[in-house]
C-alpha atoms as a PDB file:
ATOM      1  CA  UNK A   1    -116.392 -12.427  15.525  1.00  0.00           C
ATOM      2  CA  UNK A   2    -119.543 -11.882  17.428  1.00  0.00           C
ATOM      3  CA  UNK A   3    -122.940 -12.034  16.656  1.00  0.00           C
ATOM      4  CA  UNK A   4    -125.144  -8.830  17.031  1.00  0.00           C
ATOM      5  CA  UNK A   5    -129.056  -8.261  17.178  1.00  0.00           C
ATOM      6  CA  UNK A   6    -128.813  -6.959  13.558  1.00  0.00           C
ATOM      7  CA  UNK A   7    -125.988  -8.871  12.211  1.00  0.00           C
ATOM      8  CA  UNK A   8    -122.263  -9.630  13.322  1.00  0.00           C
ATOM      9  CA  UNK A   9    -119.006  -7.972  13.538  1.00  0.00           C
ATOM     10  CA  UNK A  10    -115.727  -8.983  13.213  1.00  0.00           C
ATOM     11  CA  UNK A  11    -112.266  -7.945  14.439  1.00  0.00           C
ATOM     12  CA  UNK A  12    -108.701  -8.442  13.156  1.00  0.00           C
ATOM     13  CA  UNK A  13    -105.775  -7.118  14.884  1.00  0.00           C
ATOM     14  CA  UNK A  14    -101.950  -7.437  14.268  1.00  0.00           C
ATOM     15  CA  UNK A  15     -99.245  -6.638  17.199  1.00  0.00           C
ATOM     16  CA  UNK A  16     -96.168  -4.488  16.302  1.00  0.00           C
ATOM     17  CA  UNK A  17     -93.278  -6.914  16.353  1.00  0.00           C
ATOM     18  CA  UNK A  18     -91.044  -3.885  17.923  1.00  0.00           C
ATOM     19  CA  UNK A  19     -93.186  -3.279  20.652  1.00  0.00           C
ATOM     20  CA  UNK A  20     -93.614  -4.903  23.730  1.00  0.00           C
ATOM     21  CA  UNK A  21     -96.203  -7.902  24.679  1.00  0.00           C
ATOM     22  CA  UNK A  22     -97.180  -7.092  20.933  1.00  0.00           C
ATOM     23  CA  UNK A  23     -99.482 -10.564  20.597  1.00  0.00           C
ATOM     24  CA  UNK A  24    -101.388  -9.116  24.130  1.00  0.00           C
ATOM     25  CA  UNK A  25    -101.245  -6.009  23.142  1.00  0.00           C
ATOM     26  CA  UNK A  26    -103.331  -7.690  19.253  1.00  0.00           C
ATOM     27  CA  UNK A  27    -105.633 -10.140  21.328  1.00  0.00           C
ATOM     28  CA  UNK A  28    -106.738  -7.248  23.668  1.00  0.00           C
ATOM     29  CA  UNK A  29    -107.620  -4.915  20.992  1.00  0.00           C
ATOM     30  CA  UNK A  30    -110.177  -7.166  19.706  1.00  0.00           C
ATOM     31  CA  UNK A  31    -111.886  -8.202  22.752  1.00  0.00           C
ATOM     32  CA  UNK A  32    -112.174  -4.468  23.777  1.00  0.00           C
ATOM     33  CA  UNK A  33    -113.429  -3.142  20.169  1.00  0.00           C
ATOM     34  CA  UNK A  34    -115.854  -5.894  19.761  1.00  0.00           C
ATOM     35  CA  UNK A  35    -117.083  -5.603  23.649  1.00  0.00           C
ATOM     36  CA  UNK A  36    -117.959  -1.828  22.528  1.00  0.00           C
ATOM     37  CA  UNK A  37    -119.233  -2.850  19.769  1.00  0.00           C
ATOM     38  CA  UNK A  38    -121.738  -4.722  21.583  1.00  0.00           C
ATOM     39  CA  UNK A  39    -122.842  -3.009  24.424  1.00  0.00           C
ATOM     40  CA  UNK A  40    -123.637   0.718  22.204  1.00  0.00           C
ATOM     41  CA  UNK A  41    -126.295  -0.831  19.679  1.00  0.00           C
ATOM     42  CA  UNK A  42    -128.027   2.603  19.884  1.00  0.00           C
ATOM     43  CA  UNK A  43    -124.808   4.641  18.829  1.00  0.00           C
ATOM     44  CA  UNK A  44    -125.408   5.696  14.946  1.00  0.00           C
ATOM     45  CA  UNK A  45    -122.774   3.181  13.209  1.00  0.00           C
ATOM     46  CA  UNK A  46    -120.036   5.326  12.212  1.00  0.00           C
ATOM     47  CA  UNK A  47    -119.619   6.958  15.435  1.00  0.00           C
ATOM     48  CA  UNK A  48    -119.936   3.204  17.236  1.00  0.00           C
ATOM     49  CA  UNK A  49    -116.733   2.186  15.164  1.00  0.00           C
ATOM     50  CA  UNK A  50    -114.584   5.291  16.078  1.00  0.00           C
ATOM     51  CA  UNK A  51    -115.297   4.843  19.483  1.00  0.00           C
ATOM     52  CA  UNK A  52    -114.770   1.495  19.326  1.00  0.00           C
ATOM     53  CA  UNK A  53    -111.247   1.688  17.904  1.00  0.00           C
ATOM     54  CA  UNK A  54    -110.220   4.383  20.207  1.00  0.00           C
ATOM     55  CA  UNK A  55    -111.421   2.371  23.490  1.00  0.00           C
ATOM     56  CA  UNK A  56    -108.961  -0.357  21.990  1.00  0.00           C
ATOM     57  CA  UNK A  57    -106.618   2.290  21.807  1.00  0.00           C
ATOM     58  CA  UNK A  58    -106.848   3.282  25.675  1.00  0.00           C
ATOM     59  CA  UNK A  59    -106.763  -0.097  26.593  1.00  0.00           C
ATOM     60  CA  UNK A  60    -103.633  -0.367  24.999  1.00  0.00           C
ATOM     61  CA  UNK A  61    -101.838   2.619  26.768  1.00  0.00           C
ATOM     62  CA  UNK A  62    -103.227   1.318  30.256  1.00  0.00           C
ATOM     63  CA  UNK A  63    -100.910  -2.029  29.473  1.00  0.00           C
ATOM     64  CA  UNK A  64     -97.770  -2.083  31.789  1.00  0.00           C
ATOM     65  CA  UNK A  65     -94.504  -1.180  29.603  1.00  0.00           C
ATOM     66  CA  UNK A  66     -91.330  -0.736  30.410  1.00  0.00           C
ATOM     67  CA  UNK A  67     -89.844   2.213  29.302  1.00  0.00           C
ATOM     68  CA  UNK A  68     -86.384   1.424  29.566  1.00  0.00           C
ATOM     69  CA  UNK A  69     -86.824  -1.677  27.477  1.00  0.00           C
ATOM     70  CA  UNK A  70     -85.784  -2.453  24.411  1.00  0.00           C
ATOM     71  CA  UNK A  71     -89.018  -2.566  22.893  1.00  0.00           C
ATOM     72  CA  UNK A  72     -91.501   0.713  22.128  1.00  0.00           C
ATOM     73  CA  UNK A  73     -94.959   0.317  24.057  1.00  0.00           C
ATOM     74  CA  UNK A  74     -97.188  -1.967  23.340  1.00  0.00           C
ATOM     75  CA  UNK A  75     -99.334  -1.723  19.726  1.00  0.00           C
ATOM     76  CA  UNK A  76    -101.142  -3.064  17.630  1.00  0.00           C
ATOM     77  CA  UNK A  77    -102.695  -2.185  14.105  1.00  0.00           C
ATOM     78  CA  UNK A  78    -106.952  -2.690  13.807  1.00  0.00           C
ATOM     79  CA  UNK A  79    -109.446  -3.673  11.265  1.00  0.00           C
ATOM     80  CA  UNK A  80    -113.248  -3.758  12.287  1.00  0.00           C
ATOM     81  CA  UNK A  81    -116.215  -3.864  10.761  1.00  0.00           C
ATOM     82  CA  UNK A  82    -119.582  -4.705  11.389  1.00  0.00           C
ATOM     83  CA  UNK A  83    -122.381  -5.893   8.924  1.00  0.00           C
ATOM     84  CA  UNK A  84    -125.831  -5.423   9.390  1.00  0.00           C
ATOM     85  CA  UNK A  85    -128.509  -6.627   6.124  1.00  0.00           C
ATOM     86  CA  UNK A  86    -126.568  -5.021   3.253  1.00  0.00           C
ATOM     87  CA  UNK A  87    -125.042  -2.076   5.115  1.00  0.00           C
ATOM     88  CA  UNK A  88    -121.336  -2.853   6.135  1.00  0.00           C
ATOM     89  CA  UNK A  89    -119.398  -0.267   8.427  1.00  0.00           C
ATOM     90  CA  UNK A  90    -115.511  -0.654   8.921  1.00  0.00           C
ATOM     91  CA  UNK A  91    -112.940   1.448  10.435  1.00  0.00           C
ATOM     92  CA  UNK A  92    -108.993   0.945  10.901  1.00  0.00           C
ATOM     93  CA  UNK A  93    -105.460   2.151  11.999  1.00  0.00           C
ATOM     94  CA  UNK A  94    -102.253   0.840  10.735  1.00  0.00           C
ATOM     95  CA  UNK A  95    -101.628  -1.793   7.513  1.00  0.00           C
ATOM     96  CA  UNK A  96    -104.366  -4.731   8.607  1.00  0.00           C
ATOM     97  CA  UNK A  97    -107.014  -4.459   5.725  1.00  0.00           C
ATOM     98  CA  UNK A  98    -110.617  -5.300   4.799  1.00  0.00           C
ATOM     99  CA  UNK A  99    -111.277  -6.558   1.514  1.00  0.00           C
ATOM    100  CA  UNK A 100    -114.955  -7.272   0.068  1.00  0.00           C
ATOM    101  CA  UNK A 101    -115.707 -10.250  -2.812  1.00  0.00           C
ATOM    102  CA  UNK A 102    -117.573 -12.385  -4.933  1.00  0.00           C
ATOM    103  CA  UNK A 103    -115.583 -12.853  -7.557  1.00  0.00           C
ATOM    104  CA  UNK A 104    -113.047 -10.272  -7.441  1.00  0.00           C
ATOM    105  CA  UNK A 105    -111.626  -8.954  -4.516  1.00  0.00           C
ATOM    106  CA  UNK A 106    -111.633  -4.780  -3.457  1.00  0.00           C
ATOM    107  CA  UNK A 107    -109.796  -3.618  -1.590  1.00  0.00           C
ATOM    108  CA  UNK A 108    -112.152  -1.313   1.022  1.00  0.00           C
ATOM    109  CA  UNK A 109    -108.691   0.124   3.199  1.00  0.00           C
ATOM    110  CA  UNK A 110    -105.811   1.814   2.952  1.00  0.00           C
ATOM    111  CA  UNK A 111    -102.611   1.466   4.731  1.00  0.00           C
ATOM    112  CA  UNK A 112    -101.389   3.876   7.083  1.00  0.00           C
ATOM    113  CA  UNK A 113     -97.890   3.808   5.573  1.00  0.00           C
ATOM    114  CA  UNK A 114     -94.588   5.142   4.797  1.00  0.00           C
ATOM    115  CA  UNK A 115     -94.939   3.688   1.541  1.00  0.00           C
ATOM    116  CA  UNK A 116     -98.510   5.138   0.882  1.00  0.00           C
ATOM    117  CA  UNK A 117     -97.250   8.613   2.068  1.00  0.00           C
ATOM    118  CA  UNK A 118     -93.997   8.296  -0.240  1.00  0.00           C
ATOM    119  CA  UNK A 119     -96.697   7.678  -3.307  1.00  0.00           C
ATOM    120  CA  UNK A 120     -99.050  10.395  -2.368  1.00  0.00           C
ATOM    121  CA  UNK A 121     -96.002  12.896  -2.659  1.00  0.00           C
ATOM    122  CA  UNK A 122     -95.604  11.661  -6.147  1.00  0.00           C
ATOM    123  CA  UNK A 123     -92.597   8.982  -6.071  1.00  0.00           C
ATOM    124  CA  UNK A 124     -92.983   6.351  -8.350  1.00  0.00           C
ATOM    125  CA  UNK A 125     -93.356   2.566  -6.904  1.00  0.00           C
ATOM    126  CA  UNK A 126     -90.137   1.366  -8.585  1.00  0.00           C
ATOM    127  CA  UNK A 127     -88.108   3.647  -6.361  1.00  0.00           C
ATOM    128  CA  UNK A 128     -89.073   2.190  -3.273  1.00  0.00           C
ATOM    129  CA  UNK A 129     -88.812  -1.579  -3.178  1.00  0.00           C
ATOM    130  CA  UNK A 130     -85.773  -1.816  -1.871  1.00  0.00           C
ATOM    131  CA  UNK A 131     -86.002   1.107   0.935  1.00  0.00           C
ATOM    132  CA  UNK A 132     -85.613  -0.386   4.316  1.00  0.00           C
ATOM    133  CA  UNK A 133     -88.756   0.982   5.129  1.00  0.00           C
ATOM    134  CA  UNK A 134     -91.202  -0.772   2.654  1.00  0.00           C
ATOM    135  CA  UNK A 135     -93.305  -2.514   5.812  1.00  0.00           C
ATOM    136  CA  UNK A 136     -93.510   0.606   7.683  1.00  0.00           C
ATOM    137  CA  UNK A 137     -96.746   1.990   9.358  1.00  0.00           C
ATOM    138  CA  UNK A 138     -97.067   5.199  10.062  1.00  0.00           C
ATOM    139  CA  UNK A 139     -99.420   5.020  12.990  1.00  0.00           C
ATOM    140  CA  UNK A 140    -101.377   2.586  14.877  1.00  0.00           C
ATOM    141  CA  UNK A 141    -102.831   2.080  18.663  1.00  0.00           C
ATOM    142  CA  UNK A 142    -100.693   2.048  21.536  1.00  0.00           C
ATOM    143  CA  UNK A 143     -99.302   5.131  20.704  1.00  0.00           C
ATOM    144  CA  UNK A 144     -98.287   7.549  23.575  1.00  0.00           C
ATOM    145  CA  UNK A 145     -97.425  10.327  21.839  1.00  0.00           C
ATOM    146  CA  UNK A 146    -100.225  10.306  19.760  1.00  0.00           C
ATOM    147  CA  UNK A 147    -104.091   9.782  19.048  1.00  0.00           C
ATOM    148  CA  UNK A 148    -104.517   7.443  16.328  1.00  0.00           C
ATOM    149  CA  UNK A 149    -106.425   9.198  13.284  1.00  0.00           C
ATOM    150  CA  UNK A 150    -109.358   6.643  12.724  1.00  0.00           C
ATOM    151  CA  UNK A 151    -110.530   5.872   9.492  1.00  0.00           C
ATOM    152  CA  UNK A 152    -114.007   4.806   8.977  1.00  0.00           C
ATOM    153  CA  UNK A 153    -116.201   3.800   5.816  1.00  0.00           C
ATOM    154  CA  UNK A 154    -119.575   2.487   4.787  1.00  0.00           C
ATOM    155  CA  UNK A 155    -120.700   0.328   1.791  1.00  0.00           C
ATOM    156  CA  UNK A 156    -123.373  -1.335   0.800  1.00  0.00           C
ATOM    157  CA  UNK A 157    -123.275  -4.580  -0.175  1.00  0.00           C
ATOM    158  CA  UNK A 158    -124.920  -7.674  -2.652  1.00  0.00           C
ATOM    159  CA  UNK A 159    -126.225 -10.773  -1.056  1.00  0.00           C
ATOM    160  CA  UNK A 160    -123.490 -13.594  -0.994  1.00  0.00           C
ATOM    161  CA  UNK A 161    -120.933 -10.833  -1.014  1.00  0.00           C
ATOM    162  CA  UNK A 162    -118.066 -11.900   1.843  1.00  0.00           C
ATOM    163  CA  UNK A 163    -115.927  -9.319   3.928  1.00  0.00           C
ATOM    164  CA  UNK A 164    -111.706 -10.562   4.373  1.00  0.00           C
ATOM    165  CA  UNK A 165    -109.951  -8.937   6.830  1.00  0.00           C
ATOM    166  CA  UNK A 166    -106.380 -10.005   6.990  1.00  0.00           C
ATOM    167  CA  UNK A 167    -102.901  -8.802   8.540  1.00  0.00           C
ATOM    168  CA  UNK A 168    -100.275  -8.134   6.152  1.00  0.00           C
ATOM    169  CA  UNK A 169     -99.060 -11.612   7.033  1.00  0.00           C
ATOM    170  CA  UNK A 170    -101.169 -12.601   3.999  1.00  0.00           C
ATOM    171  CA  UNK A 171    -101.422  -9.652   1.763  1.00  0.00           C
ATOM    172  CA  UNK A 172     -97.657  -9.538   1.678  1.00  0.00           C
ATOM    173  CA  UNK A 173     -97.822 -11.914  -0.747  1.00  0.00           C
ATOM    174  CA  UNK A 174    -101.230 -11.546  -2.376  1.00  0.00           C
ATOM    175  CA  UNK A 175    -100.913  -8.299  -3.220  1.00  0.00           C
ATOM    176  CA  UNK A 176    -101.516  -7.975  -6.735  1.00  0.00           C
ATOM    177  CA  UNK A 177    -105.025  -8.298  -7.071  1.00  0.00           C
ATOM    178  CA  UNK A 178    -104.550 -11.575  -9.160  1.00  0.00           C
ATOM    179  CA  UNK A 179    -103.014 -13.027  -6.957  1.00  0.00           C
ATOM    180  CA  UNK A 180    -105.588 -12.613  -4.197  1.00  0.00           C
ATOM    181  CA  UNK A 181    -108.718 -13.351  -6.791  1.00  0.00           C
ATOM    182  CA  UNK A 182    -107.278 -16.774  -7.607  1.00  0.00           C
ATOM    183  CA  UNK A 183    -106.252 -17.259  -3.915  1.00  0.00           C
ATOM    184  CA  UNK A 184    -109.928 -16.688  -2.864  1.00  0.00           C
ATOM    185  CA  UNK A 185    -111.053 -18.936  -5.647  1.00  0.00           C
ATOM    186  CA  UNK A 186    -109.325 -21.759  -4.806  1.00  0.00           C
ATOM    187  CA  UNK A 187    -109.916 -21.491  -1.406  1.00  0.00           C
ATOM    188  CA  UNK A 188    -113.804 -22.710  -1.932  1.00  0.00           C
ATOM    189  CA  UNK A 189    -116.990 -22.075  -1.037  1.00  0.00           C
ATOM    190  CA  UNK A 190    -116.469 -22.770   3.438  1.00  0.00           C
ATOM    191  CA  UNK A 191    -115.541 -19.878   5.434  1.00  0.00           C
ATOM    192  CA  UNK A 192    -113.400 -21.880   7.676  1.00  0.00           C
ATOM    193  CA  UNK A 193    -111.483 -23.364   4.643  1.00  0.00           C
ATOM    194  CA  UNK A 194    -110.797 -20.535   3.341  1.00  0.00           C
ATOM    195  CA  UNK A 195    -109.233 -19.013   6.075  1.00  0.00           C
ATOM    196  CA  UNK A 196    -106.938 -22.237   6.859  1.00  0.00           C
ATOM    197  CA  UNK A 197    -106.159 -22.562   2.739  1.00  0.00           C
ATOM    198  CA  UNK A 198    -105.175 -18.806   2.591  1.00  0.00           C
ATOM    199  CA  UNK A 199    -102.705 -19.453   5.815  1.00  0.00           C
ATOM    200  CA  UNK A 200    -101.497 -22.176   3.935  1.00  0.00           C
ATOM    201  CA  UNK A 201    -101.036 -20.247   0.486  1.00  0.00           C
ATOM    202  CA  UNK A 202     -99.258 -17.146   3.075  1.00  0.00           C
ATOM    203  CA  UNK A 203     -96.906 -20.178   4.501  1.00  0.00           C
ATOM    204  CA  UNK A 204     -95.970 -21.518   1.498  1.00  0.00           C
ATOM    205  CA  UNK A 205     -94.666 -18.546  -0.225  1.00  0.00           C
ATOM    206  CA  UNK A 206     -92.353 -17.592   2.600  1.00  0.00           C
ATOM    207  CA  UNK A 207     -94.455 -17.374   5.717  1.00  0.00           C
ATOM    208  CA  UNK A 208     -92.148 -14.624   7.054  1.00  0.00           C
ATOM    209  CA  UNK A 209     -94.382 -12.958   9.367  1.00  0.00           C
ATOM    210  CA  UNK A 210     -97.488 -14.125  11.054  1.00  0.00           C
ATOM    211  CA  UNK A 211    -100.652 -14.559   9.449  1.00  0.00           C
ATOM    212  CA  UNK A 212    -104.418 -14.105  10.826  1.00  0.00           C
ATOM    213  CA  UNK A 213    -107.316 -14.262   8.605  1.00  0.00           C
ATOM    214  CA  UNK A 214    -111.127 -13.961   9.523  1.00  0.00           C
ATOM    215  CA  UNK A 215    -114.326 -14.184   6.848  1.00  0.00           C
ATOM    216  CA  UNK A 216    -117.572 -12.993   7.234  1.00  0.00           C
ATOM    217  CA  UNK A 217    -120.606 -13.082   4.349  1.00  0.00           C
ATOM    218  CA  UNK A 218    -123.442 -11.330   4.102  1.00  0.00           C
END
């Protein structure tokens, strides 16, 4: 998270456990992102965001990779967003997400994956729980054989409102949207808290993958 003349923005990224120096390949897309972030203030928002996913993006490719490895290149998935007054802007690639809540949590992204493409062709979600490739993405950066499609979004949002992003780590197991409403209630009312208790709550229901969690609130 970093704090901007306006507001703040935060970045959440999640490496690709096939792909080489994956947890490099997560930490670098962050610090890249949020360094464009901050040095085009005078870029209009939505533009800013792009740009600042895709220079994440090259930074990834310029990572050294071996080829004949048994690992695909380095990548990571990417949620960003940046907040200034009410007006939030967020962009991403791959399954990391941004929710927004007071109460009740939205959900503001949607995965890039093979089970959202499966559902948008009209299969219904009973037939794929079992299929080996329930946790696949279908894109994210890093790729070499192909520019990431960005998605970016505004919204405008209510004072004490707070923004979640979180790798699927967490949501794995929060998501029904129960689940993640009485997660985030219990959690309390200090950002820091929260973040640890909703590790904890990811850890204690299997804690099969890792877990990264950052809060911001308007």
């Amino acid at each position: 998270m970093v704090e901007l003349p306006e507001g703040w923005a935060i970045a959440l990224a999640d490496g690709v456990s096939t792909s080489a120096l994956a947890a490099q390949a997560a930490e670098l897309a962050v610090q890249v992102s949020l360094q464009y972030l901050r040095e085009h203030p005078q870029t209009p928002l939505t533009e800013r965001l792009a740009q600042a996913v895709l220079a994440a993006h090259a930074a990834l490719l310029a990572l050294p990779y071996e080829a004949d490895g048994p690992l695909v290149e380095p990548q990571a998935t990417l949620v960003l967003a940046e907040l200034h007054g009410l007006e939030l802007g967020y962009a991403w690639v791959g399954d990391s997400r941004l929710y927004v809540f007071d109460h009740a949590a939205q959900a503001m992204t949607r995965d890039d994956s093979w089970v959202n493409d499966q559902l948008d062709a009209g299969a219904a979600p009973e037939q794929l729980k079992f299929n080996p490739n329930l946790h696949s993405i279908t894109q994210c950066l890093g790729m070499r054989d192909a520019t990431p499609d960005v998605h970016v979004r505004q919204a405008e949002l209510v004072p004490g409102m707070r923004v979640l992003l979180c790798s699927d780590g967490l949501w794995n197991y929060l998501d029904d949207a129960s689940q993640m409403d009485a997660a985030l209630a219990d959690g309390g009312n200090d950002l820091a808290q929260l973040c640890q208790y909703l590790v904890l709550v990811a850890n204690a229901s299997g804690g099969q993958d890792n877990v990264t969690v950052a809060v911001g609130q308007v």
